[in-house]
Protein backbone atom coordinates (compact mmCIF):
# COMPACT_ATOMS: atom_id res chain seq x y z
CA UNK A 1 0.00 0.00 0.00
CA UNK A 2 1.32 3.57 -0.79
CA UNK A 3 1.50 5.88 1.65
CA UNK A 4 -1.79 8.10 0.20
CA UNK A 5 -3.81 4.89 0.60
CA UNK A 6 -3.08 4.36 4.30
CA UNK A 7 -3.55 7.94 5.15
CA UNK A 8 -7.62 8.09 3.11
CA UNK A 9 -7.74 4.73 5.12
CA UNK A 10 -7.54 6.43 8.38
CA UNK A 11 -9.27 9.16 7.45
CA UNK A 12 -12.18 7.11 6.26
CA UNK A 13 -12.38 4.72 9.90
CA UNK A 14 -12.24 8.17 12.00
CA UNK A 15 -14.72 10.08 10.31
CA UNK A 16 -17.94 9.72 12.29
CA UNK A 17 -21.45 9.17 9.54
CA UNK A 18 -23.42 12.81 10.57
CA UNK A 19 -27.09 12.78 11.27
CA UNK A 20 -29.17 14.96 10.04
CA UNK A 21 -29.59 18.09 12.08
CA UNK A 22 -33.73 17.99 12.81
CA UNK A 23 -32.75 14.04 13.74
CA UNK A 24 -30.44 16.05 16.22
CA UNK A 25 -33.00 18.66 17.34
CA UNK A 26 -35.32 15.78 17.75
CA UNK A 27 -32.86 13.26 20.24
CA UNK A 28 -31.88 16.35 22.27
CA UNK A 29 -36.06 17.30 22.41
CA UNK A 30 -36.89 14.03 23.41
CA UNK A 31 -34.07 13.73 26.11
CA UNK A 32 -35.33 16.96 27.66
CA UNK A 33 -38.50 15.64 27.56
CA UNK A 34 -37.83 12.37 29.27
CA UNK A 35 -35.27 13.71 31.89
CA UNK A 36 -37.88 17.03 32.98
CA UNK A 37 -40.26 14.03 33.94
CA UNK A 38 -38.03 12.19 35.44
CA UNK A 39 -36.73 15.02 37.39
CA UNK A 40 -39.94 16.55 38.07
CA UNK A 41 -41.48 13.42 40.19
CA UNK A 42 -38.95 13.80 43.13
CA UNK A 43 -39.70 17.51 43.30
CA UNK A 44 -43.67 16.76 43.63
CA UNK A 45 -43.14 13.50 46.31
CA UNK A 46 -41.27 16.03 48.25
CA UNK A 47 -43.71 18.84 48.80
CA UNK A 48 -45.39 17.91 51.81
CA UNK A 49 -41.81 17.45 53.21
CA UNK A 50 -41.07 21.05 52.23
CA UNK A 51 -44.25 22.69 53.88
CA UNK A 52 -43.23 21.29 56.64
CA UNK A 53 -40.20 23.30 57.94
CA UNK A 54 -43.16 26.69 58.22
CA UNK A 55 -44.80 24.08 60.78
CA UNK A 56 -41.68 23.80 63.10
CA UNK A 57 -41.82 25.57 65.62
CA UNK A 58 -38.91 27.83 65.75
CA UNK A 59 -37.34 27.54 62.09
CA UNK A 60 -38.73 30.26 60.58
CA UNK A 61 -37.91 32.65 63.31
CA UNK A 62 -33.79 31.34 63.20
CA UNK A 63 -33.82 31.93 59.26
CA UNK A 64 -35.55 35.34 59.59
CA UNK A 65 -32.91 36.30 62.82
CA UNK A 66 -29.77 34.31 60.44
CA UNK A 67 -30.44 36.60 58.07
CA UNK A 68 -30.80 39.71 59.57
CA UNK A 69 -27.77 39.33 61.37
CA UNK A 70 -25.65 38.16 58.39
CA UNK A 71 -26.93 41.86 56.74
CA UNK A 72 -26.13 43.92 59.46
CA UNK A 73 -22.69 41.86 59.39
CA UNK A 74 -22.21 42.63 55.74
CA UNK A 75 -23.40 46.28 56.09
CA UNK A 76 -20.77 46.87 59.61
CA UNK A 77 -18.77 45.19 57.01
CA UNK A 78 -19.03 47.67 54.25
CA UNK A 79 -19.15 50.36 56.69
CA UNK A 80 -15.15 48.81 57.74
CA UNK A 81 -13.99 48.30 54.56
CA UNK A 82 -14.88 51.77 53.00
CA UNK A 83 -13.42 53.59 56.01
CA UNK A 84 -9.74 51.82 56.19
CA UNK A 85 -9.78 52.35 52.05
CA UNK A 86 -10.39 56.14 52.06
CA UNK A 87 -7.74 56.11 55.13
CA UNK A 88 -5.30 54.42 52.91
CA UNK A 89 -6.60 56.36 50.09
CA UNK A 90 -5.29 59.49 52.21
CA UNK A 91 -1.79 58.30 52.20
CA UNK A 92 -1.31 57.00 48.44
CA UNK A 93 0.50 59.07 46.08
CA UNK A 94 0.53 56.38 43.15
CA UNK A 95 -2.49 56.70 40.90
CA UNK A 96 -2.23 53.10 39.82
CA UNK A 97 -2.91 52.65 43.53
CA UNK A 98 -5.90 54.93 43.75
CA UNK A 99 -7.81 53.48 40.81
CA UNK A 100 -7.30 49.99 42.41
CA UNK A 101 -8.08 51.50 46.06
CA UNK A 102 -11.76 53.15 44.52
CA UNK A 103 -12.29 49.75 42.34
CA UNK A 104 -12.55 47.97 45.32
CA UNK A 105 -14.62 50.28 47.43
CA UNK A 106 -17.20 50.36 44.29
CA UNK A 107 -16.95 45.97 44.86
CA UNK A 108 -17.96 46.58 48.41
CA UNK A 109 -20.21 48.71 47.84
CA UNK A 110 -21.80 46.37 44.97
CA UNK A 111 -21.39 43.05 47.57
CA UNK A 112 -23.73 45.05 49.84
CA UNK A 113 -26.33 46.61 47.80
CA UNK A 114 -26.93 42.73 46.55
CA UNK A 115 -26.79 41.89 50.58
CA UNK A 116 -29.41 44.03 51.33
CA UNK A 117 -31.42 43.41 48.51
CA UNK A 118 -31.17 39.94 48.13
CA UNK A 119 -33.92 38.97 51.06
CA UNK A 120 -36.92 40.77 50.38
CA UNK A 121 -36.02 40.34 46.73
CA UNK A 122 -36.45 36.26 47.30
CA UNK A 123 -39.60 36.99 49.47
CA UNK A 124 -41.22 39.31 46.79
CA UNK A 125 -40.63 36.48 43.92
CA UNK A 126 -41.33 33.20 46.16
CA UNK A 127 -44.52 34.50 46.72
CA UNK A 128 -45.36 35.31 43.75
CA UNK A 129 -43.54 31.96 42.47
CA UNK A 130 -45.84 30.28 45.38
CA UNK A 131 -42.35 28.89 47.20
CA UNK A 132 -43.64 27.42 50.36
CA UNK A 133 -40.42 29.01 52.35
CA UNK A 134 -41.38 32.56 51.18
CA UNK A 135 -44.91 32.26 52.60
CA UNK A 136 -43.76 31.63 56.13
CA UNK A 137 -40.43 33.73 56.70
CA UNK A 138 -39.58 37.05 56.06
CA UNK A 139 -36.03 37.80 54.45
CA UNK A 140 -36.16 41.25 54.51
CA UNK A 141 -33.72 42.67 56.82
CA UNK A 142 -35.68 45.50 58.61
């Protein structure tokens, strides 16, 4: 065999027959379908479980205080952070340093606006979503 031969031979056991791209479309449909039903029976045995943690007795009120603390936490936080970089800001003659000292007190700033808004953000959409967690505790942090 001559050296063109082996190389088409190779070529021709590696290449892979294509299938038709609505046969595609159709597989990948049909394994959506299959695994959303599959997935979606767990989710519906479980929802007498998950009404269940608004009937304990003290759960909702340790999410609702976890919460509140962990924003006041990330607000003393904030409160820290911008502080010691405007005191260091104070003392730096580079600008290199100044644009990286204001970057991150615009991050901090960001990290808590998405803090404080995160918690009555999830109870404004789980009730309208109907989430069972969102009728019973109260994320909102004042």
């Amino acid at each position: 065999m001559s050296q063109t031969d082996d190389s088409s031979l190779q070529e021709h056991t590696n290449a892979r027959p294509r299938r038709p791209p609505g046969l595609t479309f159709g597989l990948t449909a049909l394994t959506a379908i299959l695994l959303s039903a599959v997935a979606v029976d767990p989710v519906v045995a479980q929802q007498p479980l998950q009404s269940s943690v608004c009937d304990a007795e003290n759960l909702p009120g340790m999410i609702e205080g976890f919460f509140q603390i962990t924003t006041a936490l990330g607000i003393m936080g904030l409160v820290v952070v911008w502080q010691a970089d405007s005191l260091v800001d104070m003392f730096t003659l580079d600008p290199e340093q100044k644009r990286g000292i204001k970057q991150h007190k615009r991050s901090a700033m960001k990290s808590a606006v998405i803090l404080v808004i995160l918690g009555p953000l999830y109870t404004v959409a789980g009730s309208i979503m109907g989430l069972p967690l969102a009728e019973c505790v109260n994320l909102s942090p004042w």
